[in-house]
Protein backbone atom coordinates (compact mmCIF):
# COMPACT_ATOMS: atom_id res chain seq x y z
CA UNK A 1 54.70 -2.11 -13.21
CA UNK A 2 57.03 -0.55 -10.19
CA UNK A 3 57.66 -3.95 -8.41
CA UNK A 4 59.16 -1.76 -5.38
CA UNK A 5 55.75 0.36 -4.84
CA UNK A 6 53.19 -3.02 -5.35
CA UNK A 7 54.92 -5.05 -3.58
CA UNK A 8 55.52 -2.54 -0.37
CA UNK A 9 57.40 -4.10 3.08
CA UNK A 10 57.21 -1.16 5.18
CA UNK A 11 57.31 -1.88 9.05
CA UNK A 12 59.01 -5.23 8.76
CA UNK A 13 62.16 -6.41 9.73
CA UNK A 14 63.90 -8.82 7.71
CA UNK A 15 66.59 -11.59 8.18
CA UNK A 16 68.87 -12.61 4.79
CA UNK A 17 71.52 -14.96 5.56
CA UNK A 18 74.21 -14.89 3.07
CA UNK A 19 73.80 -11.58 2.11
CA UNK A 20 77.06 -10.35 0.83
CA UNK A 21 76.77 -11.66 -2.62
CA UNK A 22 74.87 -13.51 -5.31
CA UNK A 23 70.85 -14.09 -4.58
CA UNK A 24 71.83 -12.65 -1.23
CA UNK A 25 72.43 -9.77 -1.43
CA UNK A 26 69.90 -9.27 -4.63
CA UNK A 27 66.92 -10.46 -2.23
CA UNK A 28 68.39 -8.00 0.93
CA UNK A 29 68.78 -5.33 -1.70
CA UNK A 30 65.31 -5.32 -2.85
CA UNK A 31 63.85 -5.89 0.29
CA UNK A 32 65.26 -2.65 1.99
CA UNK A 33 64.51 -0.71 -1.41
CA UNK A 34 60.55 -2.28 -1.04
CA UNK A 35 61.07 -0.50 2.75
CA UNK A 36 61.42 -3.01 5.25
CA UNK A 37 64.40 -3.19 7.46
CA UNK A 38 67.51 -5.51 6.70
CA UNK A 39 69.65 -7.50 8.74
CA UNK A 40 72.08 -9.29 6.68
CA UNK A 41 74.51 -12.25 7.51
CA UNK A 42 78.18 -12.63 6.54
CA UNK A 43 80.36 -15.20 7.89
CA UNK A 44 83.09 -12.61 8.49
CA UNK A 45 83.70 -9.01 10.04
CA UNK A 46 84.89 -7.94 6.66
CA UNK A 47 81.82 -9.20 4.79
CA UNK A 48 78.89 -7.76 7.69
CA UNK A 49 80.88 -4.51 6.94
CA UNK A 50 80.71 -4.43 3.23
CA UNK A 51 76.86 -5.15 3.98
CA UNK A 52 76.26 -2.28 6.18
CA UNK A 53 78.42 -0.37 3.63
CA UNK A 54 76.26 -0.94 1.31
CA UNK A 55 73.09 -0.39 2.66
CA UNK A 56 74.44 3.01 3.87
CA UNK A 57 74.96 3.42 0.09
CA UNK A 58 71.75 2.72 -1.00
CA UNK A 59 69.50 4.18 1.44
CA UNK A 60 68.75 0.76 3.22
CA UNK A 61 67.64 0.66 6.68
CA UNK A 62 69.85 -2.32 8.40
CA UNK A 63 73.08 -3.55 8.63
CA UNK A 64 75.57 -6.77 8.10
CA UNK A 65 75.79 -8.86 10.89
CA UNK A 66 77.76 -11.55 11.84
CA UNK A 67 76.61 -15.21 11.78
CA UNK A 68 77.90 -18.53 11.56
CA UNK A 69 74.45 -20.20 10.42
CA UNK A 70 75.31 -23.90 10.94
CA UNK A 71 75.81 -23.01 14.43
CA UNK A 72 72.93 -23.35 16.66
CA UNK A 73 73.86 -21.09 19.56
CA UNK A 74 75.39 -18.08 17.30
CA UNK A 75 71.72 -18.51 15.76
CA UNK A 76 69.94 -18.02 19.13
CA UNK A 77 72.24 -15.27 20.25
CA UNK A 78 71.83 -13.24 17.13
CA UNK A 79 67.84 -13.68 17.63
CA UNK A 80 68.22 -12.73 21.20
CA UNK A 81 69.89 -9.51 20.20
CA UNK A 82 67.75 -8.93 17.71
CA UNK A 83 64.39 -9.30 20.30
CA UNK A 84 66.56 -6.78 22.65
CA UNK A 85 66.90 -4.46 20.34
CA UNK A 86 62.90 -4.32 19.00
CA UNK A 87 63.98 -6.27 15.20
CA UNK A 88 62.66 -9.48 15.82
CA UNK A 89 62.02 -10.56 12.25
CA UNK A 90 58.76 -11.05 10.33
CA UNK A 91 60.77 -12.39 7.23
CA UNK A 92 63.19 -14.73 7.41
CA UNK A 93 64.66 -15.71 4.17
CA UNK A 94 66.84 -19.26 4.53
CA UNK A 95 69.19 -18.63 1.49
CA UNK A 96 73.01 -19.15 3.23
CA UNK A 97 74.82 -22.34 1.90
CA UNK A 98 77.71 -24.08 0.62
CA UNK A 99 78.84 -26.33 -2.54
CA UNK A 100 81.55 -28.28 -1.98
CA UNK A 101 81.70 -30.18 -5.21
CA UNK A 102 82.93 -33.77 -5.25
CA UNK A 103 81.83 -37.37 -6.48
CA UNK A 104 79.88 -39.13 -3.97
CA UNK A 105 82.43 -41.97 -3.31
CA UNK A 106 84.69 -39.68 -2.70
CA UNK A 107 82.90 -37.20 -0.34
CA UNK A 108 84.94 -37.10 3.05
CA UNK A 109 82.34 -37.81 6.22
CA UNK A 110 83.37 -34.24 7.19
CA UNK A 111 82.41 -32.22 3.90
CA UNK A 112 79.36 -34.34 4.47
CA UNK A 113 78.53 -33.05 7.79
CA UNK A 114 79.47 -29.65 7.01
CA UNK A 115 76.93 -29.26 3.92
CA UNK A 116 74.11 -30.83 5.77
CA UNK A 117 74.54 -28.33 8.80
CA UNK A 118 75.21 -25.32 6.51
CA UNK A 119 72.38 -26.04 3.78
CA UNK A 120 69.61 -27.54 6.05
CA UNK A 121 70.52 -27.85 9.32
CA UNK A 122 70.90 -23.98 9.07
CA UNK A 123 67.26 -23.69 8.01
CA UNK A 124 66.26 -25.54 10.89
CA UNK A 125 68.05 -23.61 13.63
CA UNK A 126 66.62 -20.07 12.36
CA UNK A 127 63.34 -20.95 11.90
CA UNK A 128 62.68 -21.96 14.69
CA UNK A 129 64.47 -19.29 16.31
CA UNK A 130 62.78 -16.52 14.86
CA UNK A 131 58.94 -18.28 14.69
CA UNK A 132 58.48 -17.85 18.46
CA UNK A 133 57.96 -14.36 17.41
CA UNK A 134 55.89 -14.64 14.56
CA UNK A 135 53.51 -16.68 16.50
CA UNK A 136 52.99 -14.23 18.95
CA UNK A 137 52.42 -11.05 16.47
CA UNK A 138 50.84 -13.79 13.85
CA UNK A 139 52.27 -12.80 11.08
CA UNK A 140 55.16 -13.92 9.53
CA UNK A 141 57.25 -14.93 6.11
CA UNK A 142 59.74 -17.89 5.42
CA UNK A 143 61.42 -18.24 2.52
CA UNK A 144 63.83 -20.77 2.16
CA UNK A 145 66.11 -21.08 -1.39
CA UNK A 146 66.39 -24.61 -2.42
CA UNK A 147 67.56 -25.69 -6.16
CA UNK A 148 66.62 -27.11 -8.93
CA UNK A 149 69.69 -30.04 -8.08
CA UNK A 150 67.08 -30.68 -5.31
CA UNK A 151 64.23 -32.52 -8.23
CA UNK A 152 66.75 -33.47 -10.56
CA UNK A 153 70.28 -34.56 -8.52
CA UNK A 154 73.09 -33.36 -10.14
CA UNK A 155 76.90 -35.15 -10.89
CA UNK A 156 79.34 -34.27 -8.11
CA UNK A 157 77.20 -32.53 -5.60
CA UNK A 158 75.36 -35.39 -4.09
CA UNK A 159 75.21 -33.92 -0.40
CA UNK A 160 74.14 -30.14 -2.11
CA UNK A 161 71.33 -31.88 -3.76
CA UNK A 162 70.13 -34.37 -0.54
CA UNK A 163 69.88 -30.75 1.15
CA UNK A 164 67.94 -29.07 -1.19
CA UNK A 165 65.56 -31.81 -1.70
CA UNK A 166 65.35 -32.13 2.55
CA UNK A 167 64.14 -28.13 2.47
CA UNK A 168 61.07 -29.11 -0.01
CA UNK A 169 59.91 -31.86 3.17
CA UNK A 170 60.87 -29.46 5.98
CA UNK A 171 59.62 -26.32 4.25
CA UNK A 172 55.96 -28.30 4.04
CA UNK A 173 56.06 -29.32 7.27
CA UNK A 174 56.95 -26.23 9.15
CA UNK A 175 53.61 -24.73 6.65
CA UNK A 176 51.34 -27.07 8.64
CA UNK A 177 52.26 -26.22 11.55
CA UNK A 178 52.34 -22.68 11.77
CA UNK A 179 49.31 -22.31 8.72
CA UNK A 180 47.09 -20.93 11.27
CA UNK A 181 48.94 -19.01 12.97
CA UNK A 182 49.27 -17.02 9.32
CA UNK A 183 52.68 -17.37 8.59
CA UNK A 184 53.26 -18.96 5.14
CA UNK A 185 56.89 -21.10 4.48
CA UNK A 186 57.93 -21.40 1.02
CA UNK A 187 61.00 -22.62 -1.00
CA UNK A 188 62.05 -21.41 -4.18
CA UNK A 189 64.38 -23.39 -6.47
CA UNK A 190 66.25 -21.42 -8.51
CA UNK A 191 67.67 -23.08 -11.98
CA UNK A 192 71.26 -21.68 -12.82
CA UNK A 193 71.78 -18.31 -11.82
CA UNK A 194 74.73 -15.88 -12.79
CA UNK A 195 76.59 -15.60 -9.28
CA UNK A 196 80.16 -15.96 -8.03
CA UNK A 197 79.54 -19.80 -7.63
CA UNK A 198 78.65 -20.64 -11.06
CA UNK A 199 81.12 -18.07 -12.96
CA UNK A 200 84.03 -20.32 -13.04
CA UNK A 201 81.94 -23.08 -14.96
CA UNK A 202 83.76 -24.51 -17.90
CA UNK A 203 82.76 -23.60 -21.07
CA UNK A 204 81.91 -27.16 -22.41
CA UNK A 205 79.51 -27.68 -18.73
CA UNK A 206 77.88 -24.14 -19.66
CA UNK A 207 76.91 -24.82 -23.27
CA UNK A 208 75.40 -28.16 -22.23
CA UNK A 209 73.10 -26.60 -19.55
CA UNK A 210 72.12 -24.14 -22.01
CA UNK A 211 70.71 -26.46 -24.15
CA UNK A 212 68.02 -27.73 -21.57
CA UNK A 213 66.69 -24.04 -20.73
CA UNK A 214 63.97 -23.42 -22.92
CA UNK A 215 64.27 -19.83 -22.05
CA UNK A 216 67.92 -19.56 -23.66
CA UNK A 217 69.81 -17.81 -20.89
CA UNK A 218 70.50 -18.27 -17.32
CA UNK A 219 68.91 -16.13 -14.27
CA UNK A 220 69.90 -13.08 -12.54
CA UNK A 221 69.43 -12.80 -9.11
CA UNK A 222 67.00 -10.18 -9.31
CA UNK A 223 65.28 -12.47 -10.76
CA UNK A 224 64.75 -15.01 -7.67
CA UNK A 225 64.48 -11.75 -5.57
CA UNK A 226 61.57 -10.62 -7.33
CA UNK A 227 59.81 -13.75 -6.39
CA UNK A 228 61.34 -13.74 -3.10
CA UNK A 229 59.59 -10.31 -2.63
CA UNK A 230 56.16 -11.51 -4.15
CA UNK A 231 55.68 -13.84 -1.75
CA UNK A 232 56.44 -12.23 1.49
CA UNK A 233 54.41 -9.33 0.56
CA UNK A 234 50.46 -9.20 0.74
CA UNK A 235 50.24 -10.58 -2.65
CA UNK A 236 51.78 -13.97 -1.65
CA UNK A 237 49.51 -14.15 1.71
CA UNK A 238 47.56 -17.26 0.18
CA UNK A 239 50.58 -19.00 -0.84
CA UNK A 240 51.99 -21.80 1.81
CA UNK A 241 54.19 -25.00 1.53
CA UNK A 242 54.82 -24.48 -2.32
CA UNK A 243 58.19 -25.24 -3.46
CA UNK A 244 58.39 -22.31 -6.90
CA UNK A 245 60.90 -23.16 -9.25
CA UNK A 246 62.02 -20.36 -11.52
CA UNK A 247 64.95 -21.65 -13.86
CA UNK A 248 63.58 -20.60 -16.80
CA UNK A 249 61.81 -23.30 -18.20
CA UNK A 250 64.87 -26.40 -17.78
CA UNK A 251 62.67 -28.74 -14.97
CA UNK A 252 58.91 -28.48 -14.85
CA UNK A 253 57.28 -29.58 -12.18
């Protein structure tokens, strides 16, 4: 089966923050490739380049952007560009966020602050930046990547995991509200993937995850992009307020 050709997103415009690396830039990739136009964050000059860089590369129709996501009025001015200039997005995919790994008792009331507004805060400030819009054409994708730390907690990363776990409540409630409207909000909670922020994992740590994922390995981007792109495309049009966990078999819900 050519995922790209059943699973077509021609004529829509879609918003990826984080999309210079890692499940980023794997669900912007695909996206463009599936036909729909990509605006991708970076949270530098130098990283909104290498986006538009490699769109240009790939035959992508978009470009990198620059975006500060846990700031509320770069959000709105990025939106309000994006309006101006005839891309206001019909997929917005939430997936932007930080790890700053530390024992709870010893997590600094900044770092605190600066995870929540980052990993959920973030969420909160583009959706309902860019919904406005969907509302009025009534049509419209959210996709927000939680975790799996967000069911099961995880050692170190108490403020990562209290934000993943907050998406699953906001990502229902924003469904309700904007059901009938027909724009579905999802989450999907990816297990351990293979990206820049798990790489450095020691040895010892990576052997003892291995051993809870029935599936034996751990994920790929592509493979949380894939299920990114199944449910913003017709196929996932009856799907709304789910949180999908793909981690290859280590928490079932």
């Amino acid at each position: 089966m050519n995922t790209i050709e059943n699973y077509s997103l021609d004529e829509n415009i879609t918003l990826v923050t984080g999309a210079s690396r890692g499940i980023g830039a794997g669900i912007a990739d695909l996206f463009g490739q599936a036909g729909s136009t990509v605006i991708g964050t970076a949270t530098s000059k130098e990283g909104a380049h290498l986006i538009s860089e490699r769109f240009s590369k790939s035959n992508i129709k978009g470009r990198g952007v620059v975006l500060d996501v846990s700031q509320s009025s770069e959000v709105n001015q990025l939106v309000k560009e994006l309006k101006a200039n005839d891309e206001n997005p019909s997929i917005l995919i939430n997936n932007a966020g930080i790890s700053m790994e530390s024992l709870m008792m010893r997590i600094k009331e900044d770092d605190w602050d600066k995870v929540i507004k980052t990993n959920l805060s973030s969420v909160f400030f583009l959706s309902k930046a860019v919904i406005g819009g969907m509302i009025k054409k009534r049509q419209g994708r959210i996709i927000n990547i939680g975790s799996v730390v967000g069911s099961i907690g995880a050692i170190g990363n108490a403020h990562y995991s209290a934000t993943k776990a907050g998406l699953v409540g906001l990502t229902k409630s924003i469904a309700l509200e904007v059901g009938s409207r027909n724009i579905t909000v999802n989450t999907i909670a990816p297990g351990y993937i293979e990206t820049d922020m798990t790489k450095d994992m020691n040895q010892e740590l990576s052997d003892t995850l291995m051993k809870k994922i029935p599936l034996n390995r751990y994920g790929q981007p592509i493979d949380i992009a894939t299920t990114a792109l199944f449910l913003a495309s017709s196929s996932g049009a009856y799907i709304t307020g789910q949180t999908i966990h793909v981690n290859g078999g280590m928490y079932m819900d």
